[in-house]
C-alpha atoms as a PDB file:
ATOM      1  CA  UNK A   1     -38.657 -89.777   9.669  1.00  0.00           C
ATOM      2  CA  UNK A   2     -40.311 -87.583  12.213  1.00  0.00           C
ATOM      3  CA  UNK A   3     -37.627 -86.031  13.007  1.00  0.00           C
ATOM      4  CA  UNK A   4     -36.164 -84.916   9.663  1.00  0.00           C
ATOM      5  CA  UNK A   5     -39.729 -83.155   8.969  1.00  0.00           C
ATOM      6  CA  UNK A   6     -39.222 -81.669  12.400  1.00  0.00           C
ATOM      7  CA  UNK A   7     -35.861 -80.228  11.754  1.00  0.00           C
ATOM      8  CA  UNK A   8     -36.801 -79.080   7.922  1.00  0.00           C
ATOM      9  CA  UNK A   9     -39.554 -77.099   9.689  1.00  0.00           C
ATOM     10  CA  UNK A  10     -37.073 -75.506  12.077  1.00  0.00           C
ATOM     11  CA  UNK A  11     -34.948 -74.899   9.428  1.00  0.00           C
ATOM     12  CA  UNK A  12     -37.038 -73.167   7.217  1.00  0.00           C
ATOM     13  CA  UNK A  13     -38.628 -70.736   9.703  1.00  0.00           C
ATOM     14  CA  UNK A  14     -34.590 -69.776  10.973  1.00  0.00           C
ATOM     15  CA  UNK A  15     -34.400 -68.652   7.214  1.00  0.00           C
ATOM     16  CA  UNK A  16     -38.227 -67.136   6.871  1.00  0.00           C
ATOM     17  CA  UNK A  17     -37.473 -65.171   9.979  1.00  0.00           C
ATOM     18  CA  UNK A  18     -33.758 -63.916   8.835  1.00  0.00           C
ATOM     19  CA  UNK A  19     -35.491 -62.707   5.729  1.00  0.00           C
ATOM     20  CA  UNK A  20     -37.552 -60.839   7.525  1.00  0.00           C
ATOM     21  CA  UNK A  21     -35.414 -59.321   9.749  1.00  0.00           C
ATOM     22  CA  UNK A  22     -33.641 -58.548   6.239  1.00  0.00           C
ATOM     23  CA  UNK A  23     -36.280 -56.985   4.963  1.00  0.00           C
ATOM     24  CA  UNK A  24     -36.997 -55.014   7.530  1.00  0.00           C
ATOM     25  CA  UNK A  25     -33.404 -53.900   8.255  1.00  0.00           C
ATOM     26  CA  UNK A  26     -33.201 -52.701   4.823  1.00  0.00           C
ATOM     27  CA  UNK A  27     -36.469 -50.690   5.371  1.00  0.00           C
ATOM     28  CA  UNK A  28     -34.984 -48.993   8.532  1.00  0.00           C
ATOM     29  CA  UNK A  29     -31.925 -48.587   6.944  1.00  0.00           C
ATOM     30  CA  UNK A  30     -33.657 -47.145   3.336  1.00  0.00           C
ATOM     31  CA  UNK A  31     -36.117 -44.518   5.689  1.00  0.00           C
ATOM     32  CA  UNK A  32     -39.166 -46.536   3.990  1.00  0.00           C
ATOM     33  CA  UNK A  33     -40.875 -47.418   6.545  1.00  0.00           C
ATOM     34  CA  UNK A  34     -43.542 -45.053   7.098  1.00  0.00           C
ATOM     35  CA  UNK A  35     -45.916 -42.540   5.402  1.00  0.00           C
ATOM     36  CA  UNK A  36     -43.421 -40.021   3.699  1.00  0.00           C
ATOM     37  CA  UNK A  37     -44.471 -36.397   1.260  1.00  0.00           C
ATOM     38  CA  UNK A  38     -42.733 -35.947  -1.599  1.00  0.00           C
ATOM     39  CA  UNK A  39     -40.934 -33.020  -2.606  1.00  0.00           C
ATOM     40  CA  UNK A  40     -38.566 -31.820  -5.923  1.00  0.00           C
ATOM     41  CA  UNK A  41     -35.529 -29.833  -6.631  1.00  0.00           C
ATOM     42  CA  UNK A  42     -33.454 -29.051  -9.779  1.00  0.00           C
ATOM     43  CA  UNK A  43     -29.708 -29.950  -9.732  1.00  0.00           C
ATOM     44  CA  UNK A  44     -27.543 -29.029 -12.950  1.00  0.00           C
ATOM     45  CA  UNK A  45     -25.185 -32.199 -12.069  1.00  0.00           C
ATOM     46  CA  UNK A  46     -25.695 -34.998  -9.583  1.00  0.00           C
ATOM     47  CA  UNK A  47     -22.654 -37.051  -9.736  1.00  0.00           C
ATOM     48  CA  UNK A  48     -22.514 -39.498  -7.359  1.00  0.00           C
ATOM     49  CA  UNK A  49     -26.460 -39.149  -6.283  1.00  0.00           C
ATOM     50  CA  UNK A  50     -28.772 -42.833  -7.089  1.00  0.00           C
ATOM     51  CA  UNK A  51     -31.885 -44.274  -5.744  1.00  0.00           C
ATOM     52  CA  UNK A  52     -31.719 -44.768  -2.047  1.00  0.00           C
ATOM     53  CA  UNK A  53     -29.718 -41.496  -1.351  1.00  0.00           C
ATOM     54  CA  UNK A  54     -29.617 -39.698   2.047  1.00  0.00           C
ATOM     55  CA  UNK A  55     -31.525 -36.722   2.267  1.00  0.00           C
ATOM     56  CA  UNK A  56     -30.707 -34.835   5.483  1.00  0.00           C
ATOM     57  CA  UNK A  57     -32.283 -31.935   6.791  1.00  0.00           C
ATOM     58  CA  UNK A  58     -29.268 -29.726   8.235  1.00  0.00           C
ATOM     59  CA  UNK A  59     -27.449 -32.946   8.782  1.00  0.00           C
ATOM     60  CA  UNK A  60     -29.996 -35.088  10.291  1.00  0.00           C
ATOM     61  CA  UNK A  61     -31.383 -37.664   7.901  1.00  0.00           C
ATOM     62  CA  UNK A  62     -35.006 -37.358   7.192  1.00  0.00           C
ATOM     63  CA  UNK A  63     -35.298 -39.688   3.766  1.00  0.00           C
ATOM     64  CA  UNK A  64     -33.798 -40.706   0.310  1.00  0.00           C
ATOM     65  CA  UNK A  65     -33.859 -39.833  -3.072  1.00  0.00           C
ATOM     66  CA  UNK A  66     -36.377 -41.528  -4.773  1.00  0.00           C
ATOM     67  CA  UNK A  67     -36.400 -40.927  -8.541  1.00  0.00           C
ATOM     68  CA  UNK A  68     -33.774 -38.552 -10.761  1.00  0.00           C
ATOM     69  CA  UNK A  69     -35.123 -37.481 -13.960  1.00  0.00           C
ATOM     70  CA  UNK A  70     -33.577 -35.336 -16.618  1.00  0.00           C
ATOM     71  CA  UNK A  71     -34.622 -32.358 -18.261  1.00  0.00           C
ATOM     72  CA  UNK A  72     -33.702 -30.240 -21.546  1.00  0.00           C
ATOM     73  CA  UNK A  73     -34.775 -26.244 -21.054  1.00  0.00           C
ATOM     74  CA  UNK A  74     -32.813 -23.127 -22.828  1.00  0.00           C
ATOM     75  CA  UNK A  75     -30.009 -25.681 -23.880  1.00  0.00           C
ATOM     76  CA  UNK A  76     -29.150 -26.650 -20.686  1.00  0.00           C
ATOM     77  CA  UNK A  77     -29.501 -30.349 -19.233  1.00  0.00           C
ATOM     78  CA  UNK A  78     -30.647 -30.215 -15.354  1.00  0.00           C
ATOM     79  CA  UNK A  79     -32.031 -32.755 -12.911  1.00  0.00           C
ATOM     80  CA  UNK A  80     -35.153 -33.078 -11.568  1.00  0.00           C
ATOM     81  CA  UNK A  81     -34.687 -35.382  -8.410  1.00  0.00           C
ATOM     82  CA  UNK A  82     -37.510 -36.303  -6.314  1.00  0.00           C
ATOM     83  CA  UNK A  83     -37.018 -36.398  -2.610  1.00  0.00           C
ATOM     84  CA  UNK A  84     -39.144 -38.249  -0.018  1.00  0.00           C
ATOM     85  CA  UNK A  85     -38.570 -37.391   3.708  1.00  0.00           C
ATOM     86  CA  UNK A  86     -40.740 -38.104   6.852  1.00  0.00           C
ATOM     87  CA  UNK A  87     -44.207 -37.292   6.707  1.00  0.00           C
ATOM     88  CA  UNK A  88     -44.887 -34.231   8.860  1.00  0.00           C
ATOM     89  CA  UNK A  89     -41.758 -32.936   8.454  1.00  0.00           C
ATOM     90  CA  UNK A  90     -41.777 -29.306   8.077  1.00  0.00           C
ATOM     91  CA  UNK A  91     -39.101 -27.322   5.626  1.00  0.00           C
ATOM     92  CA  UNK A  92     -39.578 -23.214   6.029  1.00  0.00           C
ATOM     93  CA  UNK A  93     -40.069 -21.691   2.636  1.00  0.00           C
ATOM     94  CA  UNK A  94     -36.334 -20.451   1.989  1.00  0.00           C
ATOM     95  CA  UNK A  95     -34.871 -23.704   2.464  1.00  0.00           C
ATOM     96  CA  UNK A  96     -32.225 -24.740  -0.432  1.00  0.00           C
ATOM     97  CA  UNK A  97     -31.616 -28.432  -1.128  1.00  0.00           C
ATOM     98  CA  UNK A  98     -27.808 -28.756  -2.050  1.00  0.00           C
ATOM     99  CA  UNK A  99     -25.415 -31.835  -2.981  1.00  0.00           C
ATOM    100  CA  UNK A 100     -23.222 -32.452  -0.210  1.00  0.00           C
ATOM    101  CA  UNK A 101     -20.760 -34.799   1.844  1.00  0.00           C
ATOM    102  CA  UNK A 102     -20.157 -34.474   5.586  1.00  0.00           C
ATOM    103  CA  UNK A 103     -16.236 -35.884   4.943  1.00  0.00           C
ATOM    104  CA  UNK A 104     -13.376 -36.351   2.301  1.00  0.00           C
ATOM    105  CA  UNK A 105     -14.750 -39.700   2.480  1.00  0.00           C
ATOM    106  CA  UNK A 106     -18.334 -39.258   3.292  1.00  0.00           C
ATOM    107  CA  UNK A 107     -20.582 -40.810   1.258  1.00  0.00           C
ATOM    108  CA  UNK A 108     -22.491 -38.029  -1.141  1.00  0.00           C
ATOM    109  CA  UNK A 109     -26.246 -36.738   0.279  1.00  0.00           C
ATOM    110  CA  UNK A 110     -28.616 -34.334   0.037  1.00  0.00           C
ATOM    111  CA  UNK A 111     -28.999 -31.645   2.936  1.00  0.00           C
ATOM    112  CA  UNK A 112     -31.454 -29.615   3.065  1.00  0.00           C
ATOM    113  CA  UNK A 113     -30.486 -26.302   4.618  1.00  0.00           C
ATOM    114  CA  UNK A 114     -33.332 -24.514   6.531  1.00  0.00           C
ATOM    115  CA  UNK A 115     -34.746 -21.075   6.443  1.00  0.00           C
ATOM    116  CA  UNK A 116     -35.412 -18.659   8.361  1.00  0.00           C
ATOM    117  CA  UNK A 117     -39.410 -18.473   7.046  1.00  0.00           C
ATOM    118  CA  UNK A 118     -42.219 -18.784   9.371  1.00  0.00           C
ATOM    119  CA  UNK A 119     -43.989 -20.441   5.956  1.00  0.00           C
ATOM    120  CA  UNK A 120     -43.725 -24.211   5.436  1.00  0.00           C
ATOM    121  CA  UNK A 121     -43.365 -25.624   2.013  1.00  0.00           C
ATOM    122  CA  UNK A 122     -46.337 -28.112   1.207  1.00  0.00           C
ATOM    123  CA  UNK A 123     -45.841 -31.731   0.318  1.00  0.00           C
ATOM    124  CA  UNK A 124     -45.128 -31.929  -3.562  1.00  0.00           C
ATOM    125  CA  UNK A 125     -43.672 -28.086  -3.773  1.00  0.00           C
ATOM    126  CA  UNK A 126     -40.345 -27.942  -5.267  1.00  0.00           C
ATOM    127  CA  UNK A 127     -37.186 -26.781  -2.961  1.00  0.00           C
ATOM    128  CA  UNK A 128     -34.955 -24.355  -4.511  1.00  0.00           C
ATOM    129  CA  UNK A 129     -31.379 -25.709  -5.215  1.00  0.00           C
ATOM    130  CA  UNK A 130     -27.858 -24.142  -3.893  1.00  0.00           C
ATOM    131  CA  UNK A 131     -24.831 -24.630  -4.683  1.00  0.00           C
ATOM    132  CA  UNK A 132     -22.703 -28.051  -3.883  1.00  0.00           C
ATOM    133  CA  UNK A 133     -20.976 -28.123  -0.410  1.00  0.00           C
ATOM    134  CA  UNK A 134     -18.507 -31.198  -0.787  1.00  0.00           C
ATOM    135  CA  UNK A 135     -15.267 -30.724  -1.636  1.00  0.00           C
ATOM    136  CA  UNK A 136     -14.914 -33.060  -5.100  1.00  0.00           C
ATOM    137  CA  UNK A 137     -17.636 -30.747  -6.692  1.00  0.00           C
ATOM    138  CA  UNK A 138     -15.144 -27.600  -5.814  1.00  0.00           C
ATOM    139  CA  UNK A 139     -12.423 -29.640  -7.314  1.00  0.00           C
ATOM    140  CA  UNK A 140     -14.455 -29.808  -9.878  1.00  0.00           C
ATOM    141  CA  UNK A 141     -14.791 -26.299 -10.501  1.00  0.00           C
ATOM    142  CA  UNK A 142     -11.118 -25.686  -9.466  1.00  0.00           C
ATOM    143  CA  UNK A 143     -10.440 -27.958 -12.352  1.00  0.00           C
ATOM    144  CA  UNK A 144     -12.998 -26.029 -14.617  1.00  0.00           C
ATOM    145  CA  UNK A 145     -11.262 -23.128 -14.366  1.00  0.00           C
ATOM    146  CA  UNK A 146      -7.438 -24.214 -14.706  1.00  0.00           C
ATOM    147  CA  UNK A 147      -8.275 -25.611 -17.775  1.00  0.00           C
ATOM    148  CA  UNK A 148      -9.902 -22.728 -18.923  1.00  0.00           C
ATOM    149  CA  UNK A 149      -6.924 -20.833 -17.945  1.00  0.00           C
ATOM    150  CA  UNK A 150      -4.380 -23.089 -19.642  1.00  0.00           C
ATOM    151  CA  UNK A 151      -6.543 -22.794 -22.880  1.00  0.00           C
ATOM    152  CA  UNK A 152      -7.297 -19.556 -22.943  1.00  0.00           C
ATOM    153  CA  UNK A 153      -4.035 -18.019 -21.184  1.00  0.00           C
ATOM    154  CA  UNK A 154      -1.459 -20.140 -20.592  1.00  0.00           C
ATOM    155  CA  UNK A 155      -1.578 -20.981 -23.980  1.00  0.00           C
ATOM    156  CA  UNK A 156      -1.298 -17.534 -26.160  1.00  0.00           C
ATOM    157  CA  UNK A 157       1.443 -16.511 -23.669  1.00  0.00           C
ATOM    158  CA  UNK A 158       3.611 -19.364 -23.787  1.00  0.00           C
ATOM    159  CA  UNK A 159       3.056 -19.044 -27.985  1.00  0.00           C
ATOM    160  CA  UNK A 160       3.996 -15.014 -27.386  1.00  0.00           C
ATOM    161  CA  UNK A 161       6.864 -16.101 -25.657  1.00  0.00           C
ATOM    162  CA  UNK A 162       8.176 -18.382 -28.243  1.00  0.00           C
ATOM    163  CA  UNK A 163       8.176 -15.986 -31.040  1.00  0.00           C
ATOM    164  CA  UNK A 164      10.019 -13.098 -28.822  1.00  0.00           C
ATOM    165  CA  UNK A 165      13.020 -15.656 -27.691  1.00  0.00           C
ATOM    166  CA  UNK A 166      13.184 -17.082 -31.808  1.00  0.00           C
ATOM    167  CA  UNK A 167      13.318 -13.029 -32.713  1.00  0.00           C
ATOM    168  CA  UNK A 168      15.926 -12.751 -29.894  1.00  0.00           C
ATOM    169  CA  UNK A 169      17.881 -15.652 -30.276  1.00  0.00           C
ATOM    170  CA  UNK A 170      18.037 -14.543 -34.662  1.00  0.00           C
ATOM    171  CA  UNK A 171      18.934 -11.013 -33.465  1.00  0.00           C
ATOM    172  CA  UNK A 172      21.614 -12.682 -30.733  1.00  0.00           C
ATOM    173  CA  UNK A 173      22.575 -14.922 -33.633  1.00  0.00           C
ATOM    174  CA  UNK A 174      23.055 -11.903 -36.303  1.00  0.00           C
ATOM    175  CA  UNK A 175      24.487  -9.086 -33.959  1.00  0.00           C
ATOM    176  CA  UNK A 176      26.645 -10.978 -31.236  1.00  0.00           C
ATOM    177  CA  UNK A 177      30.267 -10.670 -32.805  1.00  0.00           C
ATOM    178  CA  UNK A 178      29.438  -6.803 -33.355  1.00  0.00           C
ATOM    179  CA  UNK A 179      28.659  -6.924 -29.977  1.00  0.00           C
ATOM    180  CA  UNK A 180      31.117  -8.813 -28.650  1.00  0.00           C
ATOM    181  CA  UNK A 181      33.788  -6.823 -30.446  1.00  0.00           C
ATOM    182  CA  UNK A 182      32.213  -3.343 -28.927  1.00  0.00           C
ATOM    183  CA  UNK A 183      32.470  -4.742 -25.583  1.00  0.00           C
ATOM    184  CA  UNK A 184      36.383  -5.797 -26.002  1.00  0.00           C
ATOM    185  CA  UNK A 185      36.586  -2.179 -27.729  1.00  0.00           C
ATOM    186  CA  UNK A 186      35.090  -0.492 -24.719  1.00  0.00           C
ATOM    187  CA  UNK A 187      36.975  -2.707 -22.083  1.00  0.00           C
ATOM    188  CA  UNK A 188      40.502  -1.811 -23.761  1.00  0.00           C
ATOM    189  CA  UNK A 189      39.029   1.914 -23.978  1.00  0.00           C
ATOM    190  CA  UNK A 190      38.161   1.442 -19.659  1.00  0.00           C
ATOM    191  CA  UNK A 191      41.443  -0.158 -18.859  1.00  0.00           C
ATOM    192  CA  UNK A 192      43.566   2.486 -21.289  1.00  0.00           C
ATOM    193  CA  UNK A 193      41.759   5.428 -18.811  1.00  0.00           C
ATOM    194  CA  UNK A 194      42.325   3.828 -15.701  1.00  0.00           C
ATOM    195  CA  UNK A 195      46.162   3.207 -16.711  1.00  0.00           C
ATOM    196  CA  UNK A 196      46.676   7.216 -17.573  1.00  0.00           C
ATOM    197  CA  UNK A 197      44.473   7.903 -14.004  1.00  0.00           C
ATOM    198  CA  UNK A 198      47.312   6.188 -12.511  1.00  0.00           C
ATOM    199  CA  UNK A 199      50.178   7.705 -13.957  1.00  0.00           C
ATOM    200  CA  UNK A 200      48.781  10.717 -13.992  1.00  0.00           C
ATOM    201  CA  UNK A 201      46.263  11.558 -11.761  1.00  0.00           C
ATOM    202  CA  UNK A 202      47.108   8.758  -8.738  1.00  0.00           C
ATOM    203  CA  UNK A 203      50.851   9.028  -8.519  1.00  0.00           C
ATOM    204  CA  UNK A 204      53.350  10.055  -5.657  1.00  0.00           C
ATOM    205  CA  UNK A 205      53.477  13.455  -6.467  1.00  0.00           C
ATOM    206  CA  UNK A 206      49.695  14.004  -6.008  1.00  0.00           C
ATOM    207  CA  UNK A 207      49.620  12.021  -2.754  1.00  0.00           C
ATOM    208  CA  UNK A 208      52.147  13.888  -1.317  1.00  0.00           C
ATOM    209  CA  UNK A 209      50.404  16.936  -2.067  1.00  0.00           C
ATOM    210  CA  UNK A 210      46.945  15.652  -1.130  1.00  0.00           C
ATOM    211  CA  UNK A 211      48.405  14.779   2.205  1.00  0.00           C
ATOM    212  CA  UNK A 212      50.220  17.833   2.647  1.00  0.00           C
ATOM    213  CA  UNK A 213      47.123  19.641   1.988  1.00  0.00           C
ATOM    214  CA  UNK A 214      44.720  17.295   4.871  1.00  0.00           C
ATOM    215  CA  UNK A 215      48.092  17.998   6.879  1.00  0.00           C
ATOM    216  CA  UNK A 216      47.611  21.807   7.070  1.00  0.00           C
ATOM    217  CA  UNK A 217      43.622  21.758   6.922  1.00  0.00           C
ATOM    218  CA  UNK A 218      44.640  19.942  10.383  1.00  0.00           C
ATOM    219  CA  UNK A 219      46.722  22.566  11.208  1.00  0.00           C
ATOM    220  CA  UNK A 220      43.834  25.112  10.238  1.00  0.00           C
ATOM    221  CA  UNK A 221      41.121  23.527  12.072  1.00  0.00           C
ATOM    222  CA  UNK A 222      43.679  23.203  15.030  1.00  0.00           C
ATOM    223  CA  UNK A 223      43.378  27.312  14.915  1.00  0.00           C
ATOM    224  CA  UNK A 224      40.124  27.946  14.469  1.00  0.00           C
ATOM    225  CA  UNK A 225      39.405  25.833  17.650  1.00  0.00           C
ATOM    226  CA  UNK A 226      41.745  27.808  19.248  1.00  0.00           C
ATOM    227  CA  UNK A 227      40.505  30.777  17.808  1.00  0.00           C
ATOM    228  CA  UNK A 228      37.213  30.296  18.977  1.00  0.00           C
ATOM    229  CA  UNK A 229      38.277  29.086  22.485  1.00  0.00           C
ATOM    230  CA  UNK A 230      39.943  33.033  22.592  1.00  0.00           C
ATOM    231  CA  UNK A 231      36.858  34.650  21.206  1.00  0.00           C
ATOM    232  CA  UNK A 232      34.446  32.719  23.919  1.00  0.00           C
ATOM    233  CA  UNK A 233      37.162  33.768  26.410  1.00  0.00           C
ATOM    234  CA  UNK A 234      36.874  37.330  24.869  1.00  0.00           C
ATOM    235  CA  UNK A 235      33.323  37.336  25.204  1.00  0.00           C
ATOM    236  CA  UNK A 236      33.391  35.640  28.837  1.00  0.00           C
ATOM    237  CA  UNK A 237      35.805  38.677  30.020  1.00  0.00           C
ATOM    238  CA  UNK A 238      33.333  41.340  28.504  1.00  0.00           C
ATOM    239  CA  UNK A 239      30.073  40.004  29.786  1.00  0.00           C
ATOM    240  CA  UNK A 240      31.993  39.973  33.474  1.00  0.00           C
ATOM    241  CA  UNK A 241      33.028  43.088  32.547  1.00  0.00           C
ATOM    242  CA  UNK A 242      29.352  44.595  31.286  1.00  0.00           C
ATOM    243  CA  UNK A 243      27.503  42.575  34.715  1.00  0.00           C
ATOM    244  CA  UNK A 244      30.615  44.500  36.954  1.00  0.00           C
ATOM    245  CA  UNK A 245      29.880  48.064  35.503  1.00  0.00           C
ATOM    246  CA  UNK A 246      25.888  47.942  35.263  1.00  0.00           C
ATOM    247  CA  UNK A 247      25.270  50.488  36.972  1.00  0.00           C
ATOM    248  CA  UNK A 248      27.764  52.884  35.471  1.00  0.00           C
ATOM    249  CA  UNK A 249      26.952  51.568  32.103  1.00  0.00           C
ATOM    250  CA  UNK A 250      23.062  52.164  33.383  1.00  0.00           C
ATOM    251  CA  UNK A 251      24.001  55.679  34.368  1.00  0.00           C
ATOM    252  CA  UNK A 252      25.746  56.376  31.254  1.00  0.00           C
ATOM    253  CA  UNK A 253      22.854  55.509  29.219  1.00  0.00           C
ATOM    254  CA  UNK A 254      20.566  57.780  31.393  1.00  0.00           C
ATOM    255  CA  UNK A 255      23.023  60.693  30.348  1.00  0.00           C
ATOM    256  CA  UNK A 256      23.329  60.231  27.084  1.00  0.00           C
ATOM    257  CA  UNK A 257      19.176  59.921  26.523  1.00  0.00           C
ATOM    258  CA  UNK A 258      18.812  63.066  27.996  1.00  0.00           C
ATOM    259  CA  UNK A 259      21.619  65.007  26.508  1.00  0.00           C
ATOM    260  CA  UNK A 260      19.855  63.422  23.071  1.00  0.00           C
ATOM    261  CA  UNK A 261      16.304  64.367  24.272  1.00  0.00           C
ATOM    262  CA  UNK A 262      17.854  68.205  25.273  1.00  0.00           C
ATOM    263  CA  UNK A 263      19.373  68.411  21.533  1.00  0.00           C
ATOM    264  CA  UNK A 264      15.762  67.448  20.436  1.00  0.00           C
ATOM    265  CA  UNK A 265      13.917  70.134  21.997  1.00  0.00           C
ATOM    266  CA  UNK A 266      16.760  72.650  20.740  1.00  0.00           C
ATOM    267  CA  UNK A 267      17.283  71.440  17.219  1.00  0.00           C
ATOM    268  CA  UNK A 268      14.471  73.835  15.690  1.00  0.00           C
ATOM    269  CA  UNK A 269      16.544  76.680  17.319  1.00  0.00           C
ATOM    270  CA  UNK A 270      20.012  75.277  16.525  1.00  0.00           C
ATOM    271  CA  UNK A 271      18.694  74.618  13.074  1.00  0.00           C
ATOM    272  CA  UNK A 272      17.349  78.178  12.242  1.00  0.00           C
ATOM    273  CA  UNK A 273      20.938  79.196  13.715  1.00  0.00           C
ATOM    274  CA  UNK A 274      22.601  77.003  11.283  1.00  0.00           C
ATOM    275  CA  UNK A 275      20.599  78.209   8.375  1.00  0.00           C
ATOM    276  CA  UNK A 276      21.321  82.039   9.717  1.00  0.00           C
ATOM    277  CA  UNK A 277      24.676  81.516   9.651  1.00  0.00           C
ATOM    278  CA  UNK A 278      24.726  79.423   6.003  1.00  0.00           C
ATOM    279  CA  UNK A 279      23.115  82.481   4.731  1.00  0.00           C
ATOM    280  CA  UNK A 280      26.021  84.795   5.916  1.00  0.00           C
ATOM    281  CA  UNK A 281      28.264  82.966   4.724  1.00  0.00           C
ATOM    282  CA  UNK A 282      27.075  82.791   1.285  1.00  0.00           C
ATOM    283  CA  UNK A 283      26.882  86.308   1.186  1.00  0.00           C
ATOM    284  CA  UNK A 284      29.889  86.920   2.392  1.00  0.00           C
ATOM    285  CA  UNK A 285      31.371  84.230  -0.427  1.00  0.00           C
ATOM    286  CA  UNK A 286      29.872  86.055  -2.981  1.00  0.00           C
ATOM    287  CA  UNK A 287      30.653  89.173  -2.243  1.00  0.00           C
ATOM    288  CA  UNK A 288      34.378  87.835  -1.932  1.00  0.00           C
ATOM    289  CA  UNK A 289      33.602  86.633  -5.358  1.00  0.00           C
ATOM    290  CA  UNK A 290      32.372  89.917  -6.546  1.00  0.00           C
ATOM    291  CA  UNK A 291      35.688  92.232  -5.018  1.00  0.00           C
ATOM    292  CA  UNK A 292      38.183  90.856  -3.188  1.00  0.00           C
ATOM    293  CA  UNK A 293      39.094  94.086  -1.718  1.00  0.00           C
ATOM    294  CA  UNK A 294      36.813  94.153   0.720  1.00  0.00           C
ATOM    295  CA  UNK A 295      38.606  92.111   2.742  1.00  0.00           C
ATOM    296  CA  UNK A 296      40.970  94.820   3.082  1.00  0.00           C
ATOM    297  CA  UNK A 297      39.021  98.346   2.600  1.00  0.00           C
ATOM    298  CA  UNK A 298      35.256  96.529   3.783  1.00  0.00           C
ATOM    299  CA  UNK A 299      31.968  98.804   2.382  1.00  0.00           C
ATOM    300  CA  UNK A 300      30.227 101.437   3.770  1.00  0.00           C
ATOM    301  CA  UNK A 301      26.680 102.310   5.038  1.00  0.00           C
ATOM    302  CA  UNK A 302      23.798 103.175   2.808  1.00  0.00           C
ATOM    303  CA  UNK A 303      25.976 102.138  -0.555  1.00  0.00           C
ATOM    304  CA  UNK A 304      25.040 100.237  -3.491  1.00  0.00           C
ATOM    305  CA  UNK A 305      28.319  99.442  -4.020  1.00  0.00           C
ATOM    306  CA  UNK A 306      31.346  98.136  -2.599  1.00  0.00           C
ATOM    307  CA  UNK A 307      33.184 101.112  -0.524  1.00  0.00           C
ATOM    308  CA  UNK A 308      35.539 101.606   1.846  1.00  0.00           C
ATOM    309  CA  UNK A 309      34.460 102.790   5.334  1.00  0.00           C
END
């Protein structure tokens, strides 16, 4: 009998102590188990956030979420979440609390992303929100927005397409023999022009006479090489010949400057000469003109007019 009583006693303090080691665990493991400060942010969705949820402070945890209220303002629902982190812990003034989740399969948190502020936010003060950093809230979004494009693009186009290929297809349906028949029209019309370019423009005749004429372009360009090869020769022999004779060449043009400069210092004379001379002659013409006779009797002296001598 004494010994059942002994062993109900041992019993029951195994299981008083494992519920207190329980208890205890679940304080450690909640961040409960000291003095903590209180402090608020507004999130417009907290999916996947509940009582007992990590707050971290740029990863590191410093405390849970501890009560998520809702709140109606301007026609918008947000959240008013209450955080409770370590007492003493200091968060700079630009801080921004912010859903997030360290992996694809990370449980959701709440980090707290410090600021640069020298400023401290006091116990109670609410902490800015930013926007979420795990990847099922950009999904989210991503989501969001393709179904706003599918409604409100997608949509109208696909309907706008429609109606074009039901106007095509009734215009296809209405117009396609007339078509159709064109095209054979305009094939028979092609293959009627390329018959008479055969007969007529691509026959023997014309070959032969194309190739006769590519034969004696040959035949040209065959001179005019050879033509040129004479006319570099040509000019080979003359500059041999100009470099033997420099100096008489030199010479030569030496002479003929100054037989050009002596004209120009005697051209006023020569000139008055010639114009002397033109005079005569005029008067001589005219008085031809005037009597021919005095090419045969001549005038005389101190007479008006014409005269023998």
């Amino acid at each position: 009998m004494r010994d059942a009583k002994f062993n109900y006693i041992v019993v029951g303090a195994f299981v008083l102590t494992m519920l207190v080691a329980l208890v205890a665990t679940v304080a450690v493991l909640t961040g409960r188990t000291g003095n903590t400060d209180a402090y608020y942010t507004h999130l417009p969705n907290v999916s996947g956030l509940k009582y007992g949820t990590k707050v971290t402070y740029e990863g590191f945890p410093v405390g849970q979420v501890d009560d998520i209220e809702p709140q109606r303002s301007q026609g918008k629902t947000s959240f008013r979440v209450k955080l409770v982190v370590n007492h003493g812990w200091l968060i700079p003034l630009d801080s921004t609390a912010r859903v997030a989740a360290s992996g694809l399969l990370a449980a959701v948190a709440v980090d707290i992303k410090g600021g640069v502020s020298d400023d401290f936010l006091a116990p109670g003060s609410e902490i800015p929100s930013g926007p979420a950093a795990n990847i099922f809230a950009v999904m989210n979004d991503v989501a969001g927005q393709v179904t706003d494009l599918s409604q409100n693009a997608l949509k109208p186009l696909l309907g706008t397409l429609n109606e074009r290929i039901d106007v095509v297809g009734r215009l296809l349906e209405k117009q396609a023999p007339d078509i159709l028949a064109n095209l054979v029209a305009v094939t028979s019309d092609v293959h009627r022009m390329t018959g008479t370019l055969s007969e007529k423009v691509v026959n023997d005749a014309n070959a032969k006479r194309i190739t006769e004429t590519l034969d004696n372009m040959s035949v040209l360009s065959r001179g005019l090489s050879d033509s040129r090869h004479k006319v570099d020769s040509v000019l080979v022999s003359l500059d041999k010949v100009v470099a033997g004779n420099r100096d008489s060449v030199d010479q030569s043009l030496k002479d003929l400057r100054h037989t050009l400069q002596t004209v120009a210092r005697n051209i006023d004379s020569v000139t008055y000469n010639l114009d002397g001379t033109t005079r005569n002659l005029n008067e001589f013409s005219r008085q031809l003109r005037e009597n021919p006779g005095v090419l045969l009797g001549g005038t005389k002296r101190g007479e008006d007019g014409p005269g023998r001598r």
